[in-house]
Protein backbone atom coordinates (compact mmCIF):
# COMPACT_ATOMS: atom_id res chain seq x y z
CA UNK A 1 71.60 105.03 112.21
CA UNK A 2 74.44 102.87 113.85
CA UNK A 3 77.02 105.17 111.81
CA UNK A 4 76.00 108.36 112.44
CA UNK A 5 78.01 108.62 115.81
CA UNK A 6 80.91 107.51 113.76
CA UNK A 7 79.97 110.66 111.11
CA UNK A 8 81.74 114.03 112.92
CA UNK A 9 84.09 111.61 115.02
CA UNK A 10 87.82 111.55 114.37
CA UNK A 11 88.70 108.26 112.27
CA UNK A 12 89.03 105.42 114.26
CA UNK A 13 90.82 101.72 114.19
CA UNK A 14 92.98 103.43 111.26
CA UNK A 15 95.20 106.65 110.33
CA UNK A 16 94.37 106.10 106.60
CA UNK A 17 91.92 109.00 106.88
CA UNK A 18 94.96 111.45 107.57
CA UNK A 19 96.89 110.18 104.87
CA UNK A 20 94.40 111.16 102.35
CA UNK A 21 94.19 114.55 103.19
CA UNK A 22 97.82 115.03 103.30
CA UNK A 23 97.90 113.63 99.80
CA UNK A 24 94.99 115.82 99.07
CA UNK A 25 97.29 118.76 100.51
CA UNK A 26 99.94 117.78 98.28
CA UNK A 27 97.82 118.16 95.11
CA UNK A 28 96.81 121.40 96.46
CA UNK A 29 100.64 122.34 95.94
CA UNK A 30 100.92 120.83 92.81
CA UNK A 31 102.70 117.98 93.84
CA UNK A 32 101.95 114.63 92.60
CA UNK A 33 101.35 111.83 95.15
CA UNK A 34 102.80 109.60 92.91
CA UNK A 35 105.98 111.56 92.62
CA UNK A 36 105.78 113.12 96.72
CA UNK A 37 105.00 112.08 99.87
CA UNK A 38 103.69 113.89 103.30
CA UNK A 39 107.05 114.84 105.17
CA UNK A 40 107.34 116.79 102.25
CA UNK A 41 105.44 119.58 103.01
CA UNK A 42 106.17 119.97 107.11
CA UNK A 43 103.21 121.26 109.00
CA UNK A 44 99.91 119.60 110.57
CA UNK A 45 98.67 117.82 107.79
CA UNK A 46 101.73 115.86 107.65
CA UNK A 47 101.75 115.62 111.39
CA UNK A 48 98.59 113.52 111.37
CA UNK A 49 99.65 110.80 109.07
CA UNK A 50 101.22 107.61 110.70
CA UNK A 51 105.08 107.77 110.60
CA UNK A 52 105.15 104.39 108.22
CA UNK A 53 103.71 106.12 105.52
CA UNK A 54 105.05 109.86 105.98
CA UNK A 55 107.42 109.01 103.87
CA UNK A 56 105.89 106.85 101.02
CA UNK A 57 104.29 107.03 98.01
CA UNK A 58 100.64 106.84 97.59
CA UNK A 59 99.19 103.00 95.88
CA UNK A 60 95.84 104.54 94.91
CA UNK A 61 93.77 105.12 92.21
CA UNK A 62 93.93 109.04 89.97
CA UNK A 63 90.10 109.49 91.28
CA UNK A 64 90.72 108.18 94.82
CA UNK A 65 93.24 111.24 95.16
CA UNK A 66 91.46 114.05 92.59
CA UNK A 67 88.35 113.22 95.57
CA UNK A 68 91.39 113.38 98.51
CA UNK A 69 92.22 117.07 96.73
CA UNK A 70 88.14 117.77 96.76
CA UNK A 71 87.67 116.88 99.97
CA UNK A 72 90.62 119.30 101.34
CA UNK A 73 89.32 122.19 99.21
CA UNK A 74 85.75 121.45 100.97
CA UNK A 75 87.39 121.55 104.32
CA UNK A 76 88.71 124.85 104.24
CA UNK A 77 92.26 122.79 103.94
CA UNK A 78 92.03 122.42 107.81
CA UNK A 79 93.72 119.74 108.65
CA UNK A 80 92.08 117.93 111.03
CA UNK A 81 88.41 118.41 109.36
CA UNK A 82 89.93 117.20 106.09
CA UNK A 83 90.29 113.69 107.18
CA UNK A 84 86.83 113.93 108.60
CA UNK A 85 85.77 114.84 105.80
CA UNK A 86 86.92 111.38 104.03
CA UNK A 87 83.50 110.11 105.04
CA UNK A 88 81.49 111.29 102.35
CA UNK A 89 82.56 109.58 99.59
CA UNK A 90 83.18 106.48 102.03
CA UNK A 91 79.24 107.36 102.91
CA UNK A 92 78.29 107.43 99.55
CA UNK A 93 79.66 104.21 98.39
CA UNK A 94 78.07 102.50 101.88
CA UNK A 95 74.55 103.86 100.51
CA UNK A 96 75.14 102.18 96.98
CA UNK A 97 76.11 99.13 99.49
CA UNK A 98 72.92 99.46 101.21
CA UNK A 99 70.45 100.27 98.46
CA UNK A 100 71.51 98.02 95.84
CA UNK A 101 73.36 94.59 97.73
CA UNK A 102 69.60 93.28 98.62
CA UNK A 103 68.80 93.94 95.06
CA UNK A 104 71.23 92.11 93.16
CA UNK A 105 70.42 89.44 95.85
CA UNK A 106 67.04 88.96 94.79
CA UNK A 107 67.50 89.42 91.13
CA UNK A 108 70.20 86.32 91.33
CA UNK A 109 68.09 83.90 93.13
CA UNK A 110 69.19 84.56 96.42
CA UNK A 111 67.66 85.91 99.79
CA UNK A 112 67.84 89.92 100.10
CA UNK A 113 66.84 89.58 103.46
CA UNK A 114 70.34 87.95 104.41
CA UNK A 115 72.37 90.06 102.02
CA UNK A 116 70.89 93.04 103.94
CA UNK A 117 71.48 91.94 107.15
CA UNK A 118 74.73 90.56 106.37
CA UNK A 119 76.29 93.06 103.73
CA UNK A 120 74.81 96.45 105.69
CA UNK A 121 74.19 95.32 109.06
CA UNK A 122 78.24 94.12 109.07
CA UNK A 123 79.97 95.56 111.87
CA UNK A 124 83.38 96.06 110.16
CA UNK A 125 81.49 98.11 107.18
CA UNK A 126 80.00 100.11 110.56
CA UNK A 127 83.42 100.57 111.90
CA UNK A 128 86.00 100.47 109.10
CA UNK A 129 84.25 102.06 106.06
CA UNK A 130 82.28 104.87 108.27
CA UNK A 131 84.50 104.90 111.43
CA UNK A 132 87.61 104.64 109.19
CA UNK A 133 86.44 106.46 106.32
CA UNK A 134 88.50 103.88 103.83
CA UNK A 135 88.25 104.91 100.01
CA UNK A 136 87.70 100.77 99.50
CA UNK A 137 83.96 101.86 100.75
CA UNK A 138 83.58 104.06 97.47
CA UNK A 139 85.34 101.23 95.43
CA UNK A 140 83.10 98.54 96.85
CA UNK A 141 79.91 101.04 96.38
CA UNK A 142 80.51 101.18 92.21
CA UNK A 143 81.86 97.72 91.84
CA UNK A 144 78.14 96.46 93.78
CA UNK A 145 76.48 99.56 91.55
CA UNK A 146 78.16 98.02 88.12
CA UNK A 147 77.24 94.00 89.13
CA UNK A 148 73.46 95.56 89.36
CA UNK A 149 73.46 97.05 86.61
CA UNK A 150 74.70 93.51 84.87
CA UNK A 151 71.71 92.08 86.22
CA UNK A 152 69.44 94.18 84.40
CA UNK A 153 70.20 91.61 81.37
CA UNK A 154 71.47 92.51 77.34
CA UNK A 155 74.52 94.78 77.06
CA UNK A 156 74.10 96.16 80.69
CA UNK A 157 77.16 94.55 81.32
CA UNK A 158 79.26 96.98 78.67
CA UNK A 159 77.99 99.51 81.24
CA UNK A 160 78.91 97.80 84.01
CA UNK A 161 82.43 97.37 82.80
CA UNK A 162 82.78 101.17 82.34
CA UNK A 163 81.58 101.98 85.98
CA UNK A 164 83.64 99.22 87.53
CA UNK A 165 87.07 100.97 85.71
CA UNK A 166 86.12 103.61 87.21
CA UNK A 167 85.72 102.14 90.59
CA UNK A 168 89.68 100.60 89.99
CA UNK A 169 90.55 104.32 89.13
CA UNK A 170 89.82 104.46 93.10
CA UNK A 171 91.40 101.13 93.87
CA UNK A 172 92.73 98.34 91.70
CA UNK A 173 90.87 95.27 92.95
CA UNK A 174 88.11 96.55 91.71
CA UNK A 175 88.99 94.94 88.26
CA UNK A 176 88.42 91.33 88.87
CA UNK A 177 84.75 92.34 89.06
CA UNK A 178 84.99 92.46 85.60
CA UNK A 179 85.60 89.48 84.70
CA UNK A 180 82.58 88.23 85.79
CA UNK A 181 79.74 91.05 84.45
CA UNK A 182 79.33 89.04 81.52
CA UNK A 183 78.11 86.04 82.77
CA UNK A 184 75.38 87.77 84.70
CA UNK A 185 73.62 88.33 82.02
CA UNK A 186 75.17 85.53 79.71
CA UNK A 187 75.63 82.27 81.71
CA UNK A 188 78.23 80.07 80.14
CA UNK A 189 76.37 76.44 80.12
CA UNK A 190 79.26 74.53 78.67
CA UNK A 191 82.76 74.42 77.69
CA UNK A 192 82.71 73.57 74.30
CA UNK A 193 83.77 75.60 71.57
CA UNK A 194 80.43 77.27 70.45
CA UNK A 195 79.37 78.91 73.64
CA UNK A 196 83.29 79.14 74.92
CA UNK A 197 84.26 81.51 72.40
CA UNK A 198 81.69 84.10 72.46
CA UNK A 199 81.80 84.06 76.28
CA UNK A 200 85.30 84.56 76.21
CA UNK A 201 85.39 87.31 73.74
CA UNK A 202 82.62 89.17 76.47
CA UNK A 203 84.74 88.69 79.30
CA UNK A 204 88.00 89.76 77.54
CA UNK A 205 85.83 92.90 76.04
CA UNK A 206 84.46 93.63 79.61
CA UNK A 207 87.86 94.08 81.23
CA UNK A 208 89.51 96.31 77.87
CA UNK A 209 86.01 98.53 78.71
CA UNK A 210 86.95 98.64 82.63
CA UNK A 211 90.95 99.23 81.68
CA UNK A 212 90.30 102.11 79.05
CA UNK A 213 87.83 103.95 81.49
CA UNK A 214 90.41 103.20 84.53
CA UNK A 215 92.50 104.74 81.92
CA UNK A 216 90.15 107.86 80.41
CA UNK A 217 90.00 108.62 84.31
CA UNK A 218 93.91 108.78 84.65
CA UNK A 219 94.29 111.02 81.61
CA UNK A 220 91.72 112.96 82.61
CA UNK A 221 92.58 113.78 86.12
CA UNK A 222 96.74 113.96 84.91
CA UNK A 223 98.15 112.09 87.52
CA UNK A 224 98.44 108.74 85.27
CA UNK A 225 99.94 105.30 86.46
CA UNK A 226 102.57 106.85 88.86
CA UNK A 227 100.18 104.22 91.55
CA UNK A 228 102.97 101.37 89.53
CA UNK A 229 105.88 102.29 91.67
CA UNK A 230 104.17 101.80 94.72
CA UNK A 231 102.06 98.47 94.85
CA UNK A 232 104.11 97.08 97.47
CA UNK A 233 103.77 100.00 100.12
CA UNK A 234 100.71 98.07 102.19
CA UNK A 235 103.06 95.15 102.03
CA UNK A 236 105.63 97.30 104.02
CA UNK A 237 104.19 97.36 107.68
CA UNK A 238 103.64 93.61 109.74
CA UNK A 239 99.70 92.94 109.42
CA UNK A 240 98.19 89.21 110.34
CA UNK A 241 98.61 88.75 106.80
CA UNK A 242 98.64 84.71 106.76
CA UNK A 243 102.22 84.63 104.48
CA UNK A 244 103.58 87.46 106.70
CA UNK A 245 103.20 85.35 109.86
CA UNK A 246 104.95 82.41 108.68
CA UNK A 247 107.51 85.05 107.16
CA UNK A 248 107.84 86.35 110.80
CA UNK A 249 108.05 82.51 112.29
CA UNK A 250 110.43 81.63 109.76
CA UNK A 251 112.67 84.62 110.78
CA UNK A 252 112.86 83.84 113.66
CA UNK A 253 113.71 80.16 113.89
CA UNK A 254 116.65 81.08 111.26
CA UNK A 255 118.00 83.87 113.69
CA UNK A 256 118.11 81.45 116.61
CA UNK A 257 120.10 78.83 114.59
CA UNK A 258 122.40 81.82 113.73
CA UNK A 259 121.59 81.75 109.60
CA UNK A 260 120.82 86.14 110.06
CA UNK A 261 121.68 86.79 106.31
CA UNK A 262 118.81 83.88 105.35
CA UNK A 263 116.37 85.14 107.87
CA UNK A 264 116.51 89.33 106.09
CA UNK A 265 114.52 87.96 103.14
CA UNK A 266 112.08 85.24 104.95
CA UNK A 267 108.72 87.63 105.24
CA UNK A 268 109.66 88.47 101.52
CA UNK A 269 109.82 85.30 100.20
CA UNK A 270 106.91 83.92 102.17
CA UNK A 271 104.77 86.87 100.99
CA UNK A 272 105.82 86.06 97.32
CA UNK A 273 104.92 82.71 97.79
CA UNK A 274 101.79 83.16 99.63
CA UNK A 275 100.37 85.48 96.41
CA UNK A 276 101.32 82.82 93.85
CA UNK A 277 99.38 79.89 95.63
CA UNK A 278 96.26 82.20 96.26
CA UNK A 279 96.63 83.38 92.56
CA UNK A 280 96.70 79.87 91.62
CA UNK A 281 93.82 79.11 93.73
CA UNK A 282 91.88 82.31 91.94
CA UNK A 283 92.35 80.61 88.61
CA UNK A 284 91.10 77.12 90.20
CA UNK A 285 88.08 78.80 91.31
CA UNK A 286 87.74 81.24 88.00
CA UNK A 287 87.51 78.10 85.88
CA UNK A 288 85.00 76.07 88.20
CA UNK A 289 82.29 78.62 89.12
CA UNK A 290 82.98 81.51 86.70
CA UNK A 291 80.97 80.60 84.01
CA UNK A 292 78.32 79.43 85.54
CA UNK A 293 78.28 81.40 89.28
CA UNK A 294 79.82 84.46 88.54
CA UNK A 295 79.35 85.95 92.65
CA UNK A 296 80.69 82.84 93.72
CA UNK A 297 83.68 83.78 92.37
CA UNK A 298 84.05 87.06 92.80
CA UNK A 299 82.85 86.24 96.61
CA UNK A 300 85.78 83.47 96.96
CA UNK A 301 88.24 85.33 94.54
CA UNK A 302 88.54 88.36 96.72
CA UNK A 303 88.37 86.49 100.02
CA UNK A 304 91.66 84.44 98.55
CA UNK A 305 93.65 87.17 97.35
CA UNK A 306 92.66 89.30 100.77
CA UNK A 307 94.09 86.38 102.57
CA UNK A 308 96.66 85.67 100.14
CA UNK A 309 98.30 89.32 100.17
CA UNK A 310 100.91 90.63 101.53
CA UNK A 311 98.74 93.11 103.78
CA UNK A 312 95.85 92.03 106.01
CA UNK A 313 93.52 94.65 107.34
CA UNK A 314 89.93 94.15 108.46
CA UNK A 315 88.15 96.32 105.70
CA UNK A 316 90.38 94.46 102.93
CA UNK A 317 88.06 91.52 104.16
CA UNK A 318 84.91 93.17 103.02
CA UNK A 319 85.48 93.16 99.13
CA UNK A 320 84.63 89.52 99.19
CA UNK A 321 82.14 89.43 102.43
CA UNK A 322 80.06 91.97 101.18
CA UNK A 323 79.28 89.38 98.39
CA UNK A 324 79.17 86.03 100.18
CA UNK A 325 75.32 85.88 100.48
CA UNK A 326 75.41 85.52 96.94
CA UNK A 327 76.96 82.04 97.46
CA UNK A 328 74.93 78.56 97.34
CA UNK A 329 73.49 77.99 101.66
CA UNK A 330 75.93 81.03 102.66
CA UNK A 331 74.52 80.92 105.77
CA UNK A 332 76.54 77.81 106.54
CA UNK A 333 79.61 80.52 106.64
CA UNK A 334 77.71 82.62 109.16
CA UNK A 335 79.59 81.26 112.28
CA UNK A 336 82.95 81.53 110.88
CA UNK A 337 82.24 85.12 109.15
CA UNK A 338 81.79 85.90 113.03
CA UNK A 339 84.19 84.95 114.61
CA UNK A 340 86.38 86.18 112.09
CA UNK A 341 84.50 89.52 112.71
CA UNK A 342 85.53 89.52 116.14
CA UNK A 343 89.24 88.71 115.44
CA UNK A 344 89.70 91.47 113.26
CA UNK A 345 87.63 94.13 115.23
CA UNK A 346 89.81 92.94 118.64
CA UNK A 347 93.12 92.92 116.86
CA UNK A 348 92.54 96.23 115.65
CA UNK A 349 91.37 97.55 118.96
CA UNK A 350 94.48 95.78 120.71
CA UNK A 351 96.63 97.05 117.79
CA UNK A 352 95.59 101.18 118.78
CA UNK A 353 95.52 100.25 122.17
CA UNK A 354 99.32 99.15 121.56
CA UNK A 355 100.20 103.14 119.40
CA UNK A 356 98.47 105.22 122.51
CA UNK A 357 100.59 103.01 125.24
CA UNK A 358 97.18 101.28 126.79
CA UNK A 359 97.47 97.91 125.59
CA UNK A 360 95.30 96.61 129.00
CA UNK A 361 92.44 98.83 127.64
CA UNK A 362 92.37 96.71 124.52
CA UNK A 363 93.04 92.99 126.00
CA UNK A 364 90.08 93.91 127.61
CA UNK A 365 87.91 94.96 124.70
CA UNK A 366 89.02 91.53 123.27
CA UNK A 367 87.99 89.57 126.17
CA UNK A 368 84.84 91.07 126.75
CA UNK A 369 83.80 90.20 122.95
CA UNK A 370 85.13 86.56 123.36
CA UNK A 371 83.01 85.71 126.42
CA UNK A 372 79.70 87.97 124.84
CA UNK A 373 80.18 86.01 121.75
CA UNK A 374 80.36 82.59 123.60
CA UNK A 375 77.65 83.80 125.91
CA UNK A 376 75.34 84.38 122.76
CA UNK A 377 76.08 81.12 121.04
CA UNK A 378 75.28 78.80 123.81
CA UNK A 379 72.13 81.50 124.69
CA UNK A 380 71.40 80.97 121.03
CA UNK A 381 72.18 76.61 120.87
CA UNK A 382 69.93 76.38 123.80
CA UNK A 383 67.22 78.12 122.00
CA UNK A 384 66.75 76.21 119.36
CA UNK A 385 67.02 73.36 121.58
CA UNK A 386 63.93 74.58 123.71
CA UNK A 387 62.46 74.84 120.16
CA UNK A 388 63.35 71.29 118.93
CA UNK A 389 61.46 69.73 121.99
CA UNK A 390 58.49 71.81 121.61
CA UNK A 391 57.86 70.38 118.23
CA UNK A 392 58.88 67.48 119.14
CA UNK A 393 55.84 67.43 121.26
CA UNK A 394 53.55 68.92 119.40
């Protein structure tokens, strides 16, 4: 109900919406995304898409544009209503969000209540997978659809490695769910030998299932891998990508000494850097709660290599908070997920405010969600105080 304003409304917080119905246009002229780009074909579909990526080559997956092409076709290849349009696949992964999230919570020991309320109820899903229409809403949707049907226990998990391919074939992050499908079903107790190897010959056999129906999907649709030459366009634009920041800083402190030729390749190098340590950190995790906590991981692996990127945008955030109930007393994290909710959400506001020349409209969002969000803390602290010291008495 909180989305449906967001349904026939033109895509907000994000252009990305545009962009896939000019690549959707493209098909329709038998051009390749992989091989084109928007300017290519001058008019108003190009018009719409943001001028940093009019001129670059699509990252996604062959499915992610075959639905882009559908999508345009079901339009009436209007334009405008073609981007709108984006939202029903990005609905239809948010209902597989919905329906099933609560579901694998309770199957896995944990409380659906909280993975409702925090998975659905999330305001960035709200704004960025509805109000954006972002295909990583359709990825998310099968990649939570495969990890429940892992937890139905046996060889669901050969399943579940074939639907979360084809969730990569819409964007690639999707495969390090499956690494973990196995050990849903098959817990690995210890590391020694016996129960190592067959555990490792699952996992191993769970991502070749999710790589040849990623693949199967690529013949099928005959755009294949073309998506190779372009895995550093989301890298190309300044986001509050952690690494990009220090990049930035770094620049900067080497132009005022003078050293300009050293300072070119600082956001590069720090953006290098930055996805080898949270890599690193991936495999730290992958061998401590893999076996054992498969969510965990997944939860903490895609929060590290979202942070750990060289692109930072709010929805990017969701492929690991979607499954942090699933961690051990997540609701420890609840403070910080919320605040960090309200950083995004303002920086994006602040950011459009900054393209449409009204940056004071967007300070303003930004201050108004600071002081309601200190306003309901303290509202909240009291509260339980007033609760403390009636059972105190009692």
């Amino acid at each position: 109900m909180w989305g449906l304003p967001f349904l026939v409304a033109p895509p907000i917080f994000s252009h990305d919406a545009y962009s896939y119905a000019a690549q959707g246009w493209l098909v329709v002229n038998d051009i390749s995304p992989y091989d084109g780009y928007p300017g290519l074909l001058p008019g108003a579909f190009a018009d719409q898409v943001s001028q940093e990526w009019r001129y670059t080559k699509t990252p996604y997956g062959p499915l992610a544009i075959q639905i882009q092409h559908l999508m345009v076709n079901l339009a009436g290849q209007n334009p405008y209503w073609s981007a709108v349009a984006m939202r029903i696949p990005a609905v239809i992964g948010v209902i597989l969000i919905g329906v099933l999230l609560s579901r694998i919570a309770r199957r896995t020991g944990h409380d659906p209540y909280f993975a409702a309320w925090f998975g659905t109820l999330n305001p960035i899903l709200l704004i960025d997978f509805v109000g954006g229409a972002h295909n990583d809403a359709l990825m998310m949707g099968l990649v939570v659809l495969g990890l429940f049907v892992a937890t139905l226990g046996g060889a669901s998990w050969i399943w579940a490695a074939l639907i979360v391919g084809v969730a990569a074939s819409i964007k690639q992050p999707a495969f390090m769910a499956a690494l973990a499908l196995p050990f849903l079903c098959h817990p690995m107790l210890s590391w020694r030998w016996p129960q190592l190897r067959p555990a490792l010959g699952r996992m191993l056999a769970s991502l070749a299932l999710s790589v040849g129906s990623f693949s199967l999907v690529s013949w099928v649709t005959g755009l294949g891998f073309g998506w190779y030459h372009a895995v550093n366009v989301p890298g190309m634009v300044i986001t509050v990508s952690p690494s990009t920041l220090v990049g930035l800083g770094i620049r900067q402190v080497l132009n005022l000494f003078g050293a300009t030729g050293a300072a070119v390749g600082a956001i590069q190098v720090s953006q290098t850097v930055g996805l080898v340590c949270g890599l690193v950190v991936v495999a730290v995790i992958a061998v401590r709660e893999l076996p054992r906590r498969p969510l965990t991981f997944l939860a903490w692996g895609y929060l590290i290599v979202t942070v750990a990127a060289p692109a930072l945008h709010s929805w990017y955030v969701l492929w690991g908070a979607l499954l942090l109930p699933m961690v051990d007393d997540a609701v420890r994290y609840v403070r910080s997920a919320t605040w960090a909710t309200v950083a995004l959400l303002a920086y994006a506001a602040v950011n459009l405010s900054w393209r449409n020349g009204a940056v004071a409209i967007g300070v303003a969002a930004v201050v108004v969600l600071a002081v309601h969000n200190l306003w309901h803390e303290r509202s909240t602290g009291e509260g339980r105080r007033r609760r403390r010291r009636g059972s105190a008495t009692d």
